[in-house]
Each structure stands twice: as structure tokens, then as C-alpha cells.
PDB file of N, CA and C in Angstrom:
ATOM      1  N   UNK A   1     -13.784-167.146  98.695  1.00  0.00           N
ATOM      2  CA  UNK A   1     -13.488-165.899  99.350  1.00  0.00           C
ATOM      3  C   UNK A   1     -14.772-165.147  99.705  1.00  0.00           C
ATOM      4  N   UNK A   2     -15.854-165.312  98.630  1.00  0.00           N
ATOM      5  CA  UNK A   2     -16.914-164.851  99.044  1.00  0.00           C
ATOM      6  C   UNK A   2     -17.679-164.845 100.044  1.00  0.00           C
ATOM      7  N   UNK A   3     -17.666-166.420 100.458  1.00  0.00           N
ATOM      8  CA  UNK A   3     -18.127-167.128 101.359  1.00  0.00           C
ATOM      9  C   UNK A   3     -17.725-167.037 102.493  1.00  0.00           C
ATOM     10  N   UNK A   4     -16.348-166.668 102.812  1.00  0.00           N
ATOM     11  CA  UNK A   4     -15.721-166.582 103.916  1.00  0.00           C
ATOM     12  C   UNK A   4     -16.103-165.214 104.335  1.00  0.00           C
ATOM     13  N   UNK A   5     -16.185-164.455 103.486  1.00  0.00           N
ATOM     14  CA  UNK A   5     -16.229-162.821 103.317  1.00  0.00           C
ATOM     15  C   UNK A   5     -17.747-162.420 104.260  1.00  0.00           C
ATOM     16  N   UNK A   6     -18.642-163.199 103.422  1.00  0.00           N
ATOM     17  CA  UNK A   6     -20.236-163.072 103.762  1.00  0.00           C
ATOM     18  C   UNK A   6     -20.448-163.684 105.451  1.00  0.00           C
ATOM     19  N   UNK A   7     -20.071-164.521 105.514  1.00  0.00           N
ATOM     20  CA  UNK A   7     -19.938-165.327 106.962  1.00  0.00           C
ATOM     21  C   UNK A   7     -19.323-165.069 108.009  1.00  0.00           C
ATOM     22  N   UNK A   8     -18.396-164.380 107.639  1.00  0.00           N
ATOM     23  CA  UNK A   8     -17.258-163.433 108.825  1.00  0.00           C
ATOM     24  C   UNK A   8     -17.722-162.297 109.225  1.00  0.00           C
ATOM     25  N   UNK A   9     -18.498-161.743 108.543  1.00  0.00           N
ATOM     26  CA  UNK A   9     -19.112-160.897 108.749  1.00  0.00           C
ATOM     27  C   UNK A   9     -20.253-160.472 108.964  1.00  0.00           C
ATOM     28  N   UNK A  10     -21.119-161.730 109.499  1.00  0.00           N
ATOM     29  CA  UNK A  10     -22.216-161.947 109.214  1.00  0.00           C
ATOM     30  C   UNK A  10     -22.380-162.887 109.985  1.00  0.00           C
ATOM     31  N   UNK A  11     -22.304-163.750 111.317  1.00  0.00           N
ATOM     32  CA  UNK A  11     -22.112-164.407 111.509  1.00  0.00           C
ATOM     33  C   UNK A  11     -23.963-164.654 112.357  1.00  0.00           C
ATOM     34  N   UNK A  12     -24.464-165.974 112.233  1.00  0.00           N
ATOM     35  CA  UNK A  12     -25.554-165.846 112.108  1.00  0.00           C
ATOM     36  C   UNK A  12     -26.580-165.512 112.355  1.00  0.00           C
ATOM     37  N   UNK A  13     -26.643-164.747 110.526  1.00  0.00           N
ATOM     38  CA  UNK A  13     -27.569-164.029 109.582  1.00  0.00           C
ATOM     39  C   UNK A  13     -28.131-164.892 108.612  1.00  0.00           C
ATOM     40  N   UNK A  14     -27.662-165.954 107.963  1.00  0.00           N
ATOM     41  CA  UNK A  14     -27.819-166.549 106.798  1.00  0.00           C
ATOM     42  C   UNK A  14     -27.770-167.784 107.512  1.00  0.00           C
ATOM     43  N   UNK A  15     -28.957-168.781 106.592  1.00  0.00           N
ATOM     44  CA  UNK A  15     -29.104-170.159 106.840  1.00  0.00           C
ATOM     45  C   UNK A  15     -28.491-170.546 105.198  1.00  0.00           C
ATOM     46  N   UNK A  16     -28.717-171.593 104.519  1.00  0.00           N
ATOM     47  CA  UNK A  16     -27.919-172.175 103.943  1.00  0.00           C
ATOM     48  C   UNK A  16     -28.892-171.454 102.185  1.00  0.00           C
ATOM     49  N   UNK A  17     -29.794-171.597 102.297  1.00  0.00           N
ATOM     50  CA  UNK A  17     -29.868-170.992 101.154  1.00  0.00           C
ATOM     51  C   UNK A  17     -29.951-169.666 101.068  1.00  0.00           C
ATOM     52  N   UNK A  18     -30.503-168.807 101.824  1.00  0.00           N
ATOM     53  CA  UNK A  18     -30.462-167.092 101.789  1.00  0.00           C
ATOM     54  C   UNK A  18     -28.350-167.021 101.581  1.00  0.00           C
ATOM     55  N   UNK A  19     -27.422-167.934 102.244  1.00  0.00           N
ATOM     56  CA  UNK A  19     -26.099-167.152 101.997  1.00  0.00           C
ATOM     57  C   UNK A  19     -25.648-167.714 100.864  1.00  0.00           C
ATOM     58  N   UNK A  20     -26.487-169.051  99.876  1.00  0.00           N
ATOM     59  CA  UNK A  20     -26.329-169.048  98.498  1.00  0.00           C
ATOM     60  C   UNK A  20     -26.937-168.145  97.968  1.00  0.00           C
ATOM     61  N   UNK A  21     -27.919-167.695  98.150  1.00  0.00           N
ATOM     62  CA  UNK A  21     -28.250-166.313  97.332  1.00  0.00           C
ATOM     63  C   UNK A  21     -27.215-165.509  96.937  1.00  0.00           C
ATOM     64  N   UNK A  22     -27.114-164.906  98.548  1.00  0.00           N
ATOM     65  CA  UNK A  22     -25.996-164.264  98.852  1.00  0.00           C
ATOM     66  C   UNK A  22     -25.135-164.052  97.838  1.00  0.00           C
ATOM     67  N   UNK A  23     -24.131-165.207  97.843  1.00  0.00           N
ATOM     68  CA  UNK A  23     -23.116-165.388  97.394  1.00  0.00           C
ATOM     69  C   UNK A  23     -22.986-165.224  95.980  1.00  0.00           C
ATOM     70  N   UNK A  24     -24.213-166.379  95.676  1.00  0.00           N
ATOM     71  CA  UNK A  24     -24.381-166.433  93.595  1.00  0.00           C
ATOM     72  C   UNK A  24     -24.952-165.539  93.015  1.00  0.00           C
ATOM     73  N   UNK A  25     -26.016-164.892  93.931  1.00  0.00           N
ATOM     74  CA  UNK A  25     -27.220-164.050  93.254  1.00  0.00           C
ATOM     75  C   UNK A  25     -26.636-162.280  93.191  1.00  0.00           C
ATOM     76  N   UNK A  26     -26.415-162.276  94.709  1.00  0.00           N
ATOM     77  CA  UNK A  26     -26.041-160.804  94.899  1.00  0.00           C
ATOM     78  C   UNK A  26     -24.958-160.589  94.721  1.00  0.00           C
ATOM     79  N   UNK A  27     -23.953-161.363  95.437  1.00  0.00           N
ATOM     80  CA  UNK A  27     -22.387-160.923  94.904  1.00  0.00           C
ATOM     81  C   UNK A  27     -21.604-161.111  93.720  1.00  0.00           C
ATOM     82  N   UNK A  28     -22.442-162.370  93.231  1.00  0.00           N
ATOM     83  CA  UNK A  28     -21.506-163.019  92.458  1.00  0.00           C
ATOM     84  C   UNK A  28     -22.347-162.561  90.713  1.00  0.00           C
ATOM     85  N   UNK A  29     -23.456-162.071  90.863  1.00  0.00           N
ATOM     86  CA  UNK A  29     -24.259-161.622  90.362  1.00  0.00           C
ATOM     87  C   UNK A  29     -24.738-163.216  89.135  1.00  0.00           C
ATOM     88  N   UNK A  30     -25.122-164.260  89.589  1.00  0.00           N
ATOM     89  CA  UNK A  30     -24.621-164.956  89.129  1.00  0.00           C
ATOM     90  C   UNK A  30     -26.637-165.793  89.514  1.00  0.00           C
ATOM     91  N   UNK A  31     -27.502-165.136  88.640  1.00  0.00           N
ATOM     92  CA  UNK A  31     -29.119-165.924  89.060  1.00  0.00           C
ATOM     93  C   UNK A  31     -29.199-167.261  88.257  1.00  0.00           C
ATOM     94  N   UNK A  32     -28.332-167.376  87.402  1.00  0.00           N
ATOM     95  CA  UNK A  32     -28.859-168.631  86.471  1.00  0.00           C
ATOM     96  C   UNK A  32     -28.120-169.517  86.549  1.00  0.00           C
ATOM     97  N   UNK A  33     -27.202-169.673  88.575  1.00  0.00           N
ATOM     98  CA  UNK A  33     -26.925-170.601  88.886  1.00  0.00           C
ATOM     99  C   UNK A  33     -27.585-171.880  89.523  1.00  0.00           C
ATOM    100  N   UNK A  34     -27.690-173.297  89.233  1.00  0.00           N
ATOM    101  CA  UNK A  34     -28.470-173.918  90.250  1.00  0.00           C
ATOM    102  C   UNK A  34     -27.949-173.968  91.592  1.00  0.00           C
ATOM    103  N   UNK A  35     -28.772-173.586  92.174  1.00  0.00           N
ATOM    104  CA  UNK A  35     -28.279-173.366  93.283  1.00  0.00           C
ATOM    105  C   UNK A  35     -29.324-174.471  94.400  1.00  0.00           C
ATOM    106  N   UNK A  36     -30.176-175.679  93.682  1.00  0.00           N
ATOM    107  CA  UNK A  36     -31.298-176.517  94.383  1.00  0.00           C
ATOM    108  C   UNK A  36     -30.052-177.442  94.784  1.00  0.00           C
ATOM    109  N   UNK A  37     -28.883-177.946  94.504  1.00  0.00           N
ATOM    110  CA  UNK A  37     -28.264-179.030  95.020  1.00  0.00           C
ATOM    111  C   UNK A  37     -26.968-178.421  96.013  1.00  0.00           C
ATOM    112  N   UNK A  38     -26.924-176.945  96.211  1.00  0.00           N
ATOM    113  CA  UNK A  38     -25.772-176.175  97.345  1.00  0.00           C
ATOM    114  C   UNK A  38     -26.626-176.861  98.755  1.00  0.00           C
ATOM    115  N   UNK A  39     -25.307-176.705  99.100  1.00  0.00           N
ATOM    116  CA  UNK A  39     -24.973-177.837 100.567  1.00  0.00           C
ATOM    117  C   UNK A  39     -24.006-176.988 101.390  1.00  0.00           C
ATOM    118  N   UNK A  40     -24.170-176.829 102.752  1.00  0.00           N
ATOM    119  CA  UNK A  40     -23.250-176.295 103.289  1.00  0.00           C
ATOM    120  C   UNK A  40     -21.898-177.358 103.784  1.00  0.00           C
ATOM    121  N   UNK A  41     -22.489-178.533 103.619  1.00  0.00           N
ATOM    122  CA  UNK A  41     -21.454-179.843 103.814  1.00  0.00           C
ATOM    123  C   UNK A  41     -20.674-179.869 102.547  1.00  0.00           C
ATOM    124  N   UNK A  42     -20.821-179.180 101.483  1.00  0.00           N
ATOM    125  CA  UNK A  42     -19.924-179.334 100.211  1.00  0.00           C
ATOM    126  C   UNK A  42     -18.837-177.914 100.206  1.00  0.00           C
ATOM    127  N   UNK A  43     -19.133-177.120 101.184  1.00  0.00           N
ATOM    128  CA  UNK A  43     -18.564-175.676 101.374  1.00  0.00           C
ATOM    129  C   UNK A  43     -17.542-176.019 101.551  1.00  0.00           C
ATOM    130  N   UNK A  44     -16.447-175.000 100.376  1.00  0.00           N
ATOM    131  CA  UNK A  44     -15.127-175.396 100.119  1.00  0.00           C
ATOM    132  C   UNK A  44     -14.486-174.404 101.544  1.00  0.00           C
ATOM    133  N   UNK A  45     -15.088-173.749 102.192  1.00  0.00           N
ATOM    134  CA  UNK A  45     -14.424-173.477 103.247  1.00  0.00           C
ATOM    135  C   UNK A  45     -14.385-174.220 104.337  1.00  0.00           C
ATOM    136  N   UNK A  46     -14.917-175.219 104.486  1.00  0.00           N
ATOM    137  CA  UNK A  46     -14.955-176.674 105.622  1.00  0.00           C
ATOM    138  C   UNK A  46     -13.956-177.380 104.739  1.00  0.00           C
ATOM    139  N   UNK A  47     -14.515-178.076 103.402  1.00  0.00           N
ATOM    140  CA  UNK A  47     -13.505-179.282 103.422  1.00  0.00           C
ATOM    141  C   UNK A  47     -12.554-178.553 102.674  1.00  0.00           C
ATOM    142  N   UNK A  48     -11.957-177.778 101.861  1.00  0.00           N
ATOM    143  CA  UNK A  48     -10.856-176.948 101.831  1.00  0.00           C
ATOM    144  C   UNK A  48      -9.770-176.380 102.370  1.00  0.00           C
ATOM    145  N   UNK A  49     -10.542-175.278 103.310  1.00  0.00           N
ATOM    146  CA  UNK A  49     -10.073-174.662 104.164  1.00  0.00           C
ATOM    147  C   UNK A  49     -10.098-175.255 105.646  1.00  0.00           C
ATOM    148  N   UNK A  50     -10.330-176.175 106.124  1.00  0.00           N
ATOM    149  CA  UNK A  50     -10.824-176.689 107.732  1.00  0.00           C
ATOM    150  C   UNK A  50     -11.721-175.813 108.524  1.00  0.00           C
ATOM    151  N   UNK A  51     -12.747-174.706 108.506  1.00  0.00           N
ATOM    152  CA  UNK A  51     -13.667-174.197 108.757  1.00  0.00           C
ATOM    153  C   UNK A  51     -14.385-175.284 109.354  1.00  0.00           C
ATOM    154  N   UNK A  52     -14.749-175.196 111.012  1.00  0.00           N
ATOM    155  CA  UNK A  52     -16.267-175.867 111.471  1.00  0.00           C
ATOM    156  C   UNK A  52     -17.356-174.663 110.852  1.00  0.00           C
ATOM    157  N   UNK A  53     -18.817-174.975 110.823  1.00  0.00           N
ATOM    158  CA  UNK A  53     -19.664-174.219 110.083  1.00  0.00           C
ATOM    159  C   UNK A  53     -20.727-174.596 111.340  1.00  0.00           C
ATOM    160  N   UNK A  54     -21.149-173.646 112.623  1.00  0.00           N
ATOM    161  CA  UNK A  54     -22.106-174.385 113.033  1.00  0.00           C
ATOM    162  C   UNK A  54     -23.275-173.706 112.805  1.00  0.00           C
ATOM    163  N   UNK A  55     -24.402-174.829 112.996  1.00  0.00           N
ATOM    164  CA  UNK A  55     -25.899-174.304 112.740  1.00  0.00           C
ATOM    165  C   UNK A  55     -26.572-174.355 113.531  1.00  0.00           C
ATOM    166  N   UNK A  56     -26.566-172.938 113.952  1.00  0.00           N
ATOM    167  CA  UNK A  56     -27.693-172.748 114.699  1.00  0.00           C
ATOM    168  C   UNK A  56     -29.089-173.541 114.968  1.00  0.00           C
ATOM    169  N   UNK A  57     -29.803-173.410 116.176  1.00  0.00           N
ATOM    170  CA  UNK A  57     -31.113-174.073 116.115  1.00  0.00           C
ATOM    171  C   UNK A  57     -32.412-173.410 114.757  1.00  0.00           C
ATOM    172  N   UNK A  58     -31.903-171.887 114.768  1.00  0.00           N
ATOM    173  CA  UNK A  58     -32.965-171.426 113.983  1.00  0.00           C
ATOM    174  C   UNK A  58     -32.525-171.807 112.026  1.00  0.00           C
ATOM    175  N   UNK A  59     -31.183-172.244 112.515  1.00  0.00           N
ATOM    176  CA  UNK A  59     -30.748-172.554 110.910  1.00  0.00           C
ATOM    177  C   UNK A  59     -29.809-171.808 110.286  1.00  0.00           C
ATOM    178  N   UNK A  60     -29.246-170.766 111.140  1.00  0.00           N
ATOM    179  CA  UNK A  60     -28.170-169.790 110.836  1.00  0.00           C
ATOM    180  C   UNK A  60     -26.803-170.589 111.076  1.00  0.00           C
ATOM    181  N   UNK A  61     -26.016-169.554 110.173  1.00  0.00           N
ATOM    182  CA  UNK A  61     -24.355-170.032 110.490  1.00  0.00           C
ATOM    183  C   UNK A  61     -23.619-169.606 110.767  1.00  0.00           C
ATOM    184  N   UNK A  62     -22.302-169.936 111.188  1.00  0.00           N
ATOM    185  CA  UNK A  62     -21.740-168.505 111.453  1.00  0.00           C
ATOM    186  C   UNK A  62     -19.986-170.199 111.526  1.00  0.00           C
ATOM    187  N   UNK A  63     -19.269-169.642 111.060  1.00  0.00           N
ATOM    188  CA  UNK A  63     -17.852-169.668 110.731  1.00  0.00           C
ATOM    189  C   UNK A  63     -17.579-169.690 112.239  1.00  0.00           C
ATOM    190  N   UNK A  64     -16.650-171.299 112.248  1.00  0.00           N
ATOM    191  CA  UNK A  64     -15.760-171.403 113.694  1.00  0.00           C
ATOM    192  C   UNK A  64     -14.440-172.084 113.495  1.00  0.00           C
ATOM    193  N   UNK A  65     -13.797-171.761 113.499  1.00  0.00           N
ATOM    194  CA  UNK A  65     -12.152-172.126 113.706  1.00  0.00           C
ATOM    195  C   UNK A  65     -11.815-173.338 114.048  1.00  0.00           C
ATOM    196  N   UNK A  66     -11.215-174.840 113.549  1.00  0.00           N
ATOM    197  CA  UNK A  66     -11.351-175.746 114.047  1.00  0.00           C
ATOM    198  C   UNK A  66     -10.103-175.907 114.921  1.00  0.00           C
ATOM    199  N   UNK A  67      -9.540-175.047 115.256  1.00  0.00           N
ATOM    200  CA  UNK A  67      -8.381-174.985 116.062  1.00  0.00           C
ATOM    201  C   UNK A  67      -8.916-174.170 117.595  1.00  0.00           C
ATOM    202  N   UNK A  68      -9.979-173.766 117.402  1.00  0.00           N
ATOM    203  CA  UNK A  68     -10.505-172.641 119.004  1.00  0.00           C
ATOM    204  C   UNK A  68     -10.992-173.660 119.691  1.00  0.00           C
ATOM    205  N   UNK A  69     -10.873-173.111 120.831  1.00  0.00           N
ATOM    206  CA  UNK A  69     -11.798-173.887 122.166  1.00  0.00           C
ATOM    207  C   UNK A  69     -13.640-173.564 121.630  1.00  0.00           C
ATOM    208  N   UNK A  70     -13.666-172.520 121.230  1.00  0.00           N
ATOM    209  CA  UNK A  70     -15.241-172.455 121.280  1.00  0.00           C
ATOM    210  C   UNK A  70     -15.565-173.380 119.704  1.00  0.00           C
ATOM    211  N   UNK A  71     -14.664-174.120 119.032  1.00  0.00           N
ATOM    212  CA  UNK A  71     -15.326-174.932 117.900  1.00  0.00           C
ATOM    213  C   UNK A  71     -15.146-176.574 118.728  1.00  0.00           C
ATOM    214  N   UNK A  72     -14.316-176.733 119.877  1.00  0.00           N
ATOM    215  CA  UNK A  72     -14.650-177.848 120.779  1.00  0.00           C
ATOM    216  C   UNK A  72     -15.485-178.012 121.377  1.00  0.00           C
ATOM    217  N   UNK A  73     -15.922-176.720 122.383  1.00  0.00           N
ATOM    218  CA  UNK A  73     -17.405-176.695 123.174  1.00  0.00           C
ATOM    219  C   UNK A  73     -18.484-176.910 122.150  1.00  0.00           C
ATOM    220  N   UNK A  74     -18.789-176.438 120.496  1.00  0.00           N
ATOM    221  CA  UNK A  74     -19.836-176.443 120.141  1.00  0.00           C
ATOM    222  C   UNK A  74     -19.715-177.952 119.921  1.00  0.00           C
ATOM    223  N   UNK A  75     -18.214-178.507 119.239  1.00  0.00           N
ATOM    224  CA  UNK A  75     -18.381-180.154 118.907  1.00  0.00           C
ATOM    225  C   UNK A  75     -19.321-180.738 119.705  1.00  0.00           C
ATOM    226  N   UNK A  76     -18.818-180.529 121.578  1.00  0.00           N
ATOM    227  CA  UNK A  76     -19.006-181.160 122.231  1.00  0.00           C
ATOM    228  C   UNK A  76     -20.858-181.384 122.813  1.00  0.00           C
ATOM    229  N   UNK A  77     -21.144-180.133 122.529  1.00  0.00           N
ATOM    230  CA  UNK A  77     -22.387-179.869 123.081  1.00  0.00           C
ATOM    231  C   UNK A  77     -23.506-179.951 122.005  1.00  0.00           C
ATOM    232  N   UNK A  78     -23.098-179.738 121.212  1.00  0.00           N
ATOM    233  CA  UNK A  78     -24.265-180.038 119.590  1.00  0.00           C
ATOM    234  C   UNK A  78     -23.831-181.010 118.771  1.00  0.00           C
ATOM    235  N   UNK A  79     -24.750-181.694 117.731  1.00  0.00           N
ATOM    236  CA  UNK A  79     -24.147-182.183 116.157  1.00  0.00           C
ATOM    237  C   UNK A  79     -24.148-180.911 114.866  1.00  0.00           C
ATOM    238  N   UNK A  80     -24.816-179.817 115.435  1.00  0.00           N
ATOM    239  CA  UNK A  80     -24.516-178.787 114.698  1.00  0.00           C
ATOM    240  C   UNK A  80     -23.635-177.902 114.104  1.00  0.00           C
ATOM    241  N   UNK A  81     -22.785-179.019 114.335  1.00  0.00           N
ATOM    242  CA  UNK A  81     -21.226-177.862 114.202  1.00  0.00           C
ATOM    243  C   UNK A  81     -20.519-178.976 112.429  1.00  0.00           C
ATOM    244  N   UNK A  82     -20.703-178.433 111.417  1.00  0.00           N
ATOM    245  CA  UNK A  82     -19.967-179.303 109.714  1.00  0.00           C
ATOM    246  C   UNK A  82     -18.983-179.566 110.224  1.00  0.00           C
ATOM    247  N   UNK A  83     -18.607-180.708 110.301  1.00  0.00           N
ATOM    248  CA  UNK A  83     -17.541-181.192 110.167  1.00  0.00           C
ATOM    249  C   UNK A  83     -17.235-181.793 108.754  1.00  0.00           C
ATOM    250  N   UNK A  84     -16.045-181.372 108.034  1.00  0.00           N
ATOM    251  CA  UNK A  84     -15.573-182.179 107.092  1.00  0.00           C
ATOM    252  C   UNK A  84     -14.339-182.412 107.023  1.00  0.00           C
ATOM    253  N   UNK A  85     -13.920-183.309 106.524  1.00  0.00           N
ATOM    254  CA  UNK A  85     -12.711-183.641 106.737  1.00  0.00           C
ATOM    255  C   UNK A  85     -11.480-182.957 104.855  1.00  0.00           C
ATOM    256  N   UNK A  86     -10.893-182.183 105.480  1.00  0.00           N
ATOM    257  CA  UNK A  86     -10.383-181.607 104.327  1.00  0.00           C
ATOM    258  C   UNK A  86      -9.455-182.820 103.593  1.00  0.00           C
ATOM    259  N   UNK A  87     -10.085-181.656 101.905  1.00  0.00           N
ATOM    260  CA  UNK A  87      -9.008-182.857 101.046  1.00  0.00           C
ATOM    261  C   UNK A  87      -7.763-183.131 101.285  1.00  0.00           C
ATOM    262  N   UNK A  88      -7.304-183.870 100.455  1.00  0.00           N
ATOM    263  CA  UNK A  88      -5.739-184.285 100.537  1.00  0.00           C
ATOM    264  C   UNK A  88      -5.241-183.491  99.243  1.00  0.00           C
ATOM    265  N   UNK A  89      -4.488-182.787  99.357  1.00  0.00           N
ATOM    266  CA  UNK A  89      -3.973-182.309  97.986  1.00  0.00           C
ATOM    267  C   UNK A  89      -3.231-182.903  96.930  1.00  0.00           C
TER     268      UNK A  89
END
């Protein structure tokens, strides 16, 4: 929720470790997490939730809908756009 929270609203501001900060450090108040092996390809809002996550050239992210036309144009036009394929429950 955090994550979705920080990214929706924020849309890119944060590259992959400043919105683990984010998330563990500032919100979650949470410093004596490791946070050297966070991945935005492990983000439970992609393979969870179906969230595309694309990344910017400068390294920012910003939350895209895998149901919108604009998370097809980015498919189509970048490899920058997470794709994961959500679990099976």
C-alpha cells in the first residue's frame, strides 16, 4: 500500500532505491532493513497486483495500468516498462 501510495503520487520522482528508502526508511520507519537486494522486478505491486512499472531514461518510475493504452504505447516503444507476470493464487 505504501508503495502504491508513494508512486501514485509521485510519479517519476523516485528511482528504485531513493523509493526503497522511501518506503522502509521514511514511512515505514523501518532503517535496519536490508534494503541492498530490493528490486523493482520483485515489487509486489507488478507481480501481485498487475502494475506495469516504467523506467524512465533518467531511472525514475512512475506506476502504469496494464489495462491502459498508454502501458501499450510504453510496451511498445521501450523495454522500460516491468513486466511481471502475476502470481497464481
Amino acid at each position: 500500500m505504501i508503495q502504491y501510495k508513494v508512486l501514485s503520487e509521485h510519479p517519476c520522482k523516485y528511482n528504485e532505491e531513493k523509493l526503497s528508502h522511501e518506503v522502509h526508511v521514511v514511512r515505514r520507519g523501518r532503517p535496519d532493513l536490508d534494503r541492498s537486494r530490493y528490486t523493482i522486478r520483485r515489487n509486489l505491486l507488478a507481480k501481485r497486483y498487475g502494475w506495469g512499472i516504467h523506467v524512465n531514461k533518467q531511472g525514475k518510475l512512475k506506476l502504469v495500468g496494464c489495462e491502459t493504452k498508454e502501458y501499450e504505447r510504453l510496451a511498445s516503444e521501450t523495454p522500460n516498462v516491468v513486466r511481471v507476470s502475476r502470481n497464481q493464487a
